[in-house]
Protein backbone atom coordinates (compact mmCIF):
# COMPACT_ATOMS: atom_id res chain seq x y z
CA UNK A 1 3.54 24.12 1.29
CA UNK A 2 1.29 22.17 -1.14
CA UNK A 3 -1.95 20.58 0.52
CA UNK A 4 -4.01 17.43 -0.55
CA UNK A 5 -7.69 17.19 0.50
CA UNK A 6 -9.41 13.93 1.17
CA UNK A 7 -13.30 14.09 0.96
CA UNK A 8 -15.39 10.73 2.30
CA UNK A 9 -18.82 11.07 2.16
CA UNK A 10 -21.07 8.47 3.80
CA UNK A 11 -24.86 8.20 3.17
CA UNK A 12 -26.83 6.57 5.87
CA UNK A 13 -30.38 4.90 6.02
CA UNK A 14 -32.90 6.13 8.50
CA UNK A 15 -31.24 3.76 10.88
CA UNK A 16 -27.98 5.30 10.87
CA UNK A 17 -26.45 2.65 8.52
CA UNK A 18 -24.26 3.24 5.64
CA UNK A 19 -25.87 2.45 2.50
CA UNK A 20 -22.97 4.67 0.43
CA UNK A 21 -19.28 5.27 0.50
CA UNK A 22 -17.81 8.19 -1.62
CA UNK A 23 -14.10 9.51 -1.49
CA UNK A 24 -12.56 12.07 -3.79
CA UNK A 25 -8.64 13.13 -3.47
CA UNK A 26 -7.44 16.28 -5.14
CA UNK A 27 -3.83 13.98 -5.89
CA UNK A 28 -6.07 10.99 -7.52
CA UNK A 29 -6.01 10.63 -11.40
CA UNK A 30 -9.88 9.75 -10.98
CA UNK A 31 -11.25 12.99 -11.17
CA UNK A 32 -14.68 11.64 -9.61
CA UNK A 33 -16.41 10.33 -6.71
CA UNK A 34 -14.98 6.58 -6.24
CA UNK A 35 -17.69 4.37 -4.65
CA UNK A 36 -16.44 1.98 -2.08
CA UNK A 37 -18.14 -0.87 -0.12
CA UNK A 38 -16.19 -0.52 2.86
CA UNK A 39 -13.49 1.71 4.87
CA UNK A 40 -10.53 1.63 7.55
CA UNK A 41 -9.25 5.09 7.92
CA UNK A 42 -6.53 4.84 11.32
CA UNK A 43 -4.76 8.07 12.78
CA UNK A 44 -2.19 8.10 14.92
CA UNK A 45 -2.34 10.51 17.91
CA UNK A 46 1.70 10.74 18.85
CA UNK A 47 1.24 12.70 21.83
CA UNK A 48 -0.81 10.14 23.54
CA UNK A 49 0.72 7.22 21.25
CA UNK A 50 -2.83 5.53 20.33
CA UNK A 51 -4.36 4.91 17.08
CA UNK A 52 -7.77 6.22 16.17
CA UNK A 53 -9.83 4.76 13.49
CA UNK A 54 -12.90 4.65 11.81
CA UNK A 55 -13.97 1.49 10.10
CA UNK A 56 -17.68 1.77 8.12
CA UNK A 57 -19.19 -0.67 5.72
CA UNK A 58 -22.18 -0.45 3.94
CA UNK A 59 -24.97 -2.95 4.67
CA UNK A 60 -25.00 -4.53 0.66
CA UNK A 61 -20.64 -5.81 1.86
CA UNK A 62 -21.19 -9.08 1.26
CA UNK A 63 -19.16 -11.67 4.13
CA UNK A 64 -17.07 -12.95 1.16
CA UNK A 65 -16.12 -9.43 0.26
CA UNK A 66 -15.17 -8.62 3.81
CA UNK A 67 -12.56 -11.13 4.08
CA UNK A 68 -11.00 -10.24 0.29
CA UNK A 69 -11.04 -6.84 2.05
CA UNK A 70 -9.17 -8.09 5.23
CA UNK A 71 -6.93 -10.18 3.75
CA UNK A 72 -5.69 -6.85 1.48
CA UNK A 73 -5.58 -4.69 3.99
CA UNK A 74 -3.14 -7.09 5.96
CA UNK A 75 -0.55 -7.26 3.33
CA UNK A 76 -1.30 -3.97 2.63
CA UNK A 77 -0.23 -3.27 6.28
CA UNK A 78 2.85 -5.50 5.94
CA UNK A 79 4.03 -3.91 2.89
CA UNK A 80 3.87 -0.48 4.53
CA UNK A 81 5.54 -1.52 7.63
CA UNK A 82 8.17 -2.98 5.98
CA UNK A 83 9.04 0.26 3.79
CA UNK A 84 8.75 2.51 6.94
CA UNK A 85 10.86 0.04 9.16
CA UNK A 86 12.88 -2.01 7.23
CA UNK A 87 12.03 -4.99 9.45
CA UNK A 88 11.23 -7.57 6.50
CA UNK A 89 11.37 -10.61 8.61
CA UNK A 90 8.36 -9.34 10.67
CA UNK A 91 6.73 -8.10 7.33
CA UNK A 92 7.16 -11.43 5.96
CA UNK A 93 5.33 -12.64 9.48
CA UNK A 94 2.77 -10.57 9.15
CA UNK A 95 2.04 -11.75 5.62
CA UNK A 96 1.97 -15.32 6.75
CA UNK A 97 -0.72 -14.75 9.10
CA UNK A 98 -2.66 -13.06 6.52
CA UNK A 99 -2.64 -16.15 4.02
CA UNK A 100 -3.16 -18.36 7.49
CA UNK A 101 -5.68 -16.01 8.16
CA UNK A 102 -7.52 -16.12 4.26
CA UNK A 103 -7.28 -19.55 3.82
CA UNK A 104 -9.20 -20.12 7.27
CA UNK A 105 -12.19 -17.71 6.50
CA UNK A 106 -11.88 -19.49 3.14
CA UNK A 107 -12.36 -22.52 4.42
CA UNK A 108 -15.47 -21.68 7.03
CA UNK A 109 -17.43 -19.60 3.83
CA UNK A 110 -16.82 -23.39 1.80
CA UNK A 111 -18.10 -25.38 5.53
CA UNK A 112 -21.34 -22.92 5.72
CA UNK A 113 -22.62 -23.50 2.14
């Protein structure tokens, strides 16, 4: 059985804060530490059919960058749960709500300047 390895490594400021994001994955072409801004790592615990996640962002994510991040992550989401249910109509839902979704934090980030 072959096995991949995910490392994250987080670096924190005296307050407990991440200032630094690090991952590494022995199946990545990038054969060094990739920095990242933010995270959303969810695992899901069949035997008591929840989902456990851990979502960190370092304090220098910018609001802007946030919602770019949402808004991929969303139709991220859809894309996956299309391919692992075939239920593109609900995909295609899901998508909508992201755009709905970008275009309204779009809009408040163009109100609050």
């Amino acid at each position: 059985m072959l096995k991949s390895t995910i490392n994250i490594d987080v670096l924190l400021d005296p307050n407990r804060i991440p200032e630094i994001i690090n991952w590494q994955a022995t199946e990545s072409t990038a054969g060094e530490l990739q920095k990242a801004k933010a995270m959303c790592l969810a695992f899901w615990d069949g035997a008591e059919k929840t989902a456990m996640r851990i979502d960190l962002w370092a304090k220098d994510m910018m609001v802007d960058e946030m919602g770019d991040f949402y808004y991929q992550m969303l139709m991220t989401m859809a894309d996956t749960f299309s391919r692992a249910t075939k239920q593109e109509e609900l995909s295609e839902e899901l998508k909508t709500f992201a755009r709905s979704f970008f275009k309204k934090f779009m809009d408040k980030m163009h109100e609050e300047k």
